[in-house]
Protein backbone atom coordinates (compact mmCIF):
# COMPACT_ATOMS: atom_id res chain seq x y z
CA UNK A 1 -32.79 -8.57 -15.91
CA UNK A 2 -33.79 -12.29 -15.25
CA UNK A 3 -36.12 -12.85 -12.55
CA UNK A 4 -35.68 -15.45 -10.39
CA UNK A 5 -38.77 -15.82 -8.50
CA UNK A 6 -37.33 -15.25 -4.83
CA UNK A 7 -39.21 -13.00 -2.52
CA UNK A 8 -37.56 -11.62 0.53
CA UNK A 9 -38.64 -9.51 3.17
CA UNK A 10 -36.20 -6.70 4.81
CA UNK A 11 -36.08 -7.25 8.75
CA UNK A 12 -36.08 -4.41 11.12
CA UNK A 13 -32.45 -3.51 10.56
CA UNK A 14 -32.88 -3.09 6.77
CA UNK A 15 -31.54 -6.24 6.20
CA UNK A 16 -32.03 -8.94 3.46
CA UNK A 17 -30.37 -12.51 2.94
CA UNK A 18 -29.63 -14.09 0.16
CA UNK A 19 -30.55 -17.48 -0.68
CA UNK A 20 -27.87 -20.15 -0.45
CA UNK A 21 -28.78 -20.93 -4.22
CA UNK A 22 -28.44 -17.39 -5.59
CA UNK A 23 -24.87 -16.98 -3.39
CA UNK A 24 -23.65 -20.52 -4.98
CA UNK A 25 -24.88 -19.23 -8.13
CA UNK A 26 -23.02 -16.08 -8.03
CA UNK A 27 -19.94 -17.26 -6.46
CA UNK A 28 -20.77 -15.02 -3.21
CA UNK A 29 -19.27 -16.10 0.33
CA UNK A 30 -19.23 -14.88 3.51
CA UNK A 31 -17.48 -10.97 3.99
CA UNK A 32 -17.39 -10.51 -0.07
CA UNK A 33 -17.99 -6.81 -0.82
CA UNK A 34 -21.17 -6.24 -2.32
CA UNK A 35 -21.78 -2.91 -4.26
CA UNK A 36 -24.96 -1.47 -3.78
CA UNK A 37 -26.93 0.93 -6.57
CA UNK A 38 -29.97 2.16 -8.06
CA UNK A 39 -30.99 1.64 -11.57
CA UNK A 40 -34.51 3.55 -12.10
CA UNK A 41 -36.45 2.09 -9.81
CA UNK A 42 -34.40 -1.35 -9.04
CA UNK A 43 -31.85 -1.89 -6.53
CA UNK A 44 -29.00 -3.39 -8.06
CA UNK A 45 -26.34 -5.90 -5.94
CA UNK A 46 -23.68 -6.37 -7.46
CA UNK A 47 -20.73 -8.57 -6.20
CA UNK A 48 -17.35 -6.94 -6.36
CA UNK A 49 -14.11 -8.62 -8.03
CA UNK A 50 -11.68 -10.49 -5.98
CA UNK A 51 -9.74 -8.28 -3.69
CA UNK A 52 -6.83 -9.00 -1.97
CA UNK A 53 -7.16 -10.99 1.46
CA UNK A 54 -4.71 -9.06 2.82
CA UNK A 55 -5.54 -5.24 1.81
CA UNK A 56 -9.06 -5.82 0.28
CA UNK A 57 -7.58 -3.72 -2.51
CA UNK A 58 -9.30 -4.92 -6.11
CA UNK A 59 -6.74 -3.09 -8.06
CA UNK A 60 -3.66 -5.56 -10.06
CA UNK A 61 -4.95 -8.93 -7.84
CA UNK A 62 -3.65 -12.21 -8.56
CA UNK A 63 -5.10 -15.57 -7.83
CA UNK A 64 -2.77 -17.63 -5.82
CA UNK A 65 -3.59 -21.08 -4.41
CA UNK A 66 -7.51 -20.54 -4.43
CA UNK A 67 -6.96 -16.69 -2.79
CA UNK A 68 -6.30 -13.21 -4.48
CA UNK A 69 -3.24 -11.00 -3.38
CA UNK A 70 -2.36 -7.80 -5.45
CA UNK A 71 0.80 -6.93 -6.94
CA UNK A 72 2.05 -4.72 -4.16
CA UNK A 73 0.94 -7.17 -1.61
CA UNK A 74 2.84 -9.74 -3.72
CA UNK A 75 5.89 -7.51 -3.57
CA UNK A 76 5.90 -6.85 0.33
CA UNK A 77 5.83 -10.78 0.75
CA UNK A 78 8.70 -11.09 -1.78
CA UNK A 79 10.85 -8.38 0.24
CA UNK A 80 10.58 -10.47 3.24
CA UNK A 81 12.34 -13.32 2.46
């Protein structure tokens, strides 16, 4: 693991915020799912792929004009035309 030098604290709630930097970095915005484990003694986050804006499924997604739709998605939009 690379370290990048950023120290955060963990509010009341249990909450901690990533830097604007790191999300850029990582291609992270706002409501992304972020998976959430333990390796030894590290908690891992880990950003999950690109799920569908309209199920949030990440299974057979597409990209389509900057968003992600899957297949059966896809196929309910095609049926109502």
């Amino acid at each position: 693991m690379k370290s990048t030098g950023i120290v955060r604290k963990v509010d009341e709630l249990g909450r901690i915020v990533l830097p604007i930097e790191l999300r850029r970095t990582l291609d992270i915005e706002e409501r992304d799912p972020i998976e959430i484990y333990v390796d030894g003694n590290s908690v891992v986050l880990r950003k999950v792929g690109n799920p569908c804006v309209f199920c949030n499924s990440s299974t057979d997604v597409v990209p389509f004009r900057g968003k992600h739709i899957c297949t059966a998605c896809l196929q309910e939009l095609r049926e109502l035309q």
